[in-house]
Structures are given as C-alpha cells and as structure tokens.
Protein backbone atom coordinates (compact mmCIF):
# COMPACT_ATOMS: atom_id res chain seq x y z
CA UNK A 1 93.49 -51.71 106.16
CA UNK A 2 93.33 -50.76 102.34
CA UNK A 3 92.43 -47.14 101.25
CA UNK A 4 89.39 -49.03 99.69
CA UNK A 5 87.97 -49.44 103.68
CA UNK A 6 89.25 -45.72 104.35
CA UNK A 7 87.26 -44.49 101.62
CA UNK A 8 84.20 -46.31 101.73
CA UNK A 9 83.82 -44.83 105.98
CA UNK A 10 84.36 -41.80 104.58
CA UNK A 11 81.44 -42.00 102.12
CA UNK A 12 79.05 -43.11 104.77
CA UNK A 13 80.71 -40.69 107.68
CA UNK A 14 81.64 -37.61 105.44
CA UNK A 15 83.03 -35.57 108.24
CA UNK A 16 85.18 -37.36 110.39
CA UNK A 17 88.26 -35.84 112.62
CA UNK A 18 92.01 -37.78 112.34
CA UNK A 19 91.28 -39.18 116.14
CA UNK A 20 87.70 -40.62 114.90
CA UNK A 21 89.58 -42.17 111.98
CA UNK A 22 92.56 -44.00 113.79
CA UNK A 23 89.96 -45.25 116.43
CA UNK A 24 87.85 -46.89 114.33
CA UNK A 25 90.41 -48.53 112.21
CA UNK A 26 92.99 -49.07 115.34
CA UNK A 27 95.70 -47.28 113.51
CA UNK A 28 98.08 -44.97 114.43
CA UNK A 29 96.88 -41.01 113.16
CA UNK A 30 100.73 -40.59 111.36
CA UNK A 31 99.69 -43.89 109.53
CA UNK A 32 96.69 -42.44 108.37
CA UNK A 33 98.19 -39.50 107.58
CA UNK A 34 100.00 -41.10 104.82
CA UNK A 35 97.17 -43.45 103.33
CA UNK A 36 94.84 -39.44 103.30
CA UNK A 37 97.69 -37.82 101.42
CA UNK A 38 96.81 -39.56 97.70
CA UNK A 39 92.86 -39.61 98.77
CA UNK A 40 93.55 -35.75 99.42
CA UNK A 41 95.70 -35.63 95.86
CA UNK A 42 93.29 -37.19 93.76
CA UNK A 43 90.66 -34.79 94.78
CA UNK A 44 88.13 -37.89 96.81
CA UNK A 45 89.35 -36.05 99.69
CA UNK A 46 89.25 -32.59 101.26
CA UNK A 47 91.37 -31.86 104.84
CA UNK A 48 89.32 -28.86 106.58
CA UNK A 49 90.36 -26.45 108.84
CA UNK A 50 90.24 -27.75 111.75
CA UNK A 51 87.27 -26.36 114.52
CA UNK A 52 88.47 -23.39 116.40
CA UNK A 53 89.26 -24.07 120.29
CA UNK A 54 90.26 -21.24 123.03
CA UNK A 55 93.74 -22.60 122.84
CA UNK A 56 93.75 -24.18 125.94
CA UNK A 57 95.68 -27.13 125.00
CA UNK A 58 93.63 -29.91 126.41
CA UNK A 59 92.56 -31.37 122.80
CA UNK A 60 94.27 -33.69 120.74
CA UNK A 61 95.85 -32.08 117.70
CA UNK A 62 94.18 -35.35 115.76
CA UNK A 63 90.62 -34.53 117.01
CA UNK A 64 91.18 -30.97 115.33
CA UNK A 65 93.07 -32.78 112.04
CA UNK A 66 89.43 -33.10 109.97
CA UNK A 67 88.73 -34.69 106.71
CA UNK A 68 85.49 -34.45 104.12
CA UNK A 69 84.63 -36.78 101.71
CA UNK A 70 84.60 -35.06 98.19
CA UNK A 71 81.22 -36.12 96.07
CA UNK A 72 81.86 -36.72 92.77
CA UNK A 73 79.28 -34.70 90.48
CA UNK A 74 78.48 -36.57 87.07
C-alpha cells in the first residue's frame, strides 16, 4: 500500500477509526501508524480525540485511534 491509496479512502471515508483503516488495507494499525504520521504533518490529516467509552476495557485502543481527512480550501 502507498500513502497515495491511504489518502484517496480517506477522501471518500473522511472519518475512519485506526481498526477500520488496518482492516480494509490488511495492515497492521503500528504500520499505519507510521504511513498517518507525514499525512498528519503535512496538514491532509487530522487525528481526533478519540470517542469517549465508560472505561470498561472491552474496545480496541485502534477502534478509539480516529483520523479526519483535512479539505483543502482554495
């Protein structure tokens, strides 16, 4: 996977969680992790704080882990 396939499901998904990500491209959330960090750098992409759960520990820490797609106003 390139960043070019990352960004373009972000564009048409523009809320997605870390777990949505890594199952739709079969990759490993860490991985992903790493190919977000320049997205998130250059400003394309925004990491939200994550929804709010009663802390009961059942939930993946990925499907908390959320990302936004940043539209670019000309």
């Amino acid at each position: 996977m390139i960043l070019q396939d990352l960004q373009h499901y972000l564009r048409s998904h523009p809320k997605a969680s870390l777990e949505e990500l890594a199952q739709h491209f079969y990759i490993d959330a860490d991985a992903l992790r790493g190919m977000l960090t320049p997205l998130v750098r250059k400003g394309r992409v925004r990491k939200l704080e994550g929804k709010q759960c009663g802390k009961c520990h059942s939930c993946a820490p990925e499907s908390l882990e959320l990302y936004e797609w940043v539209q670019v106003q000309q």
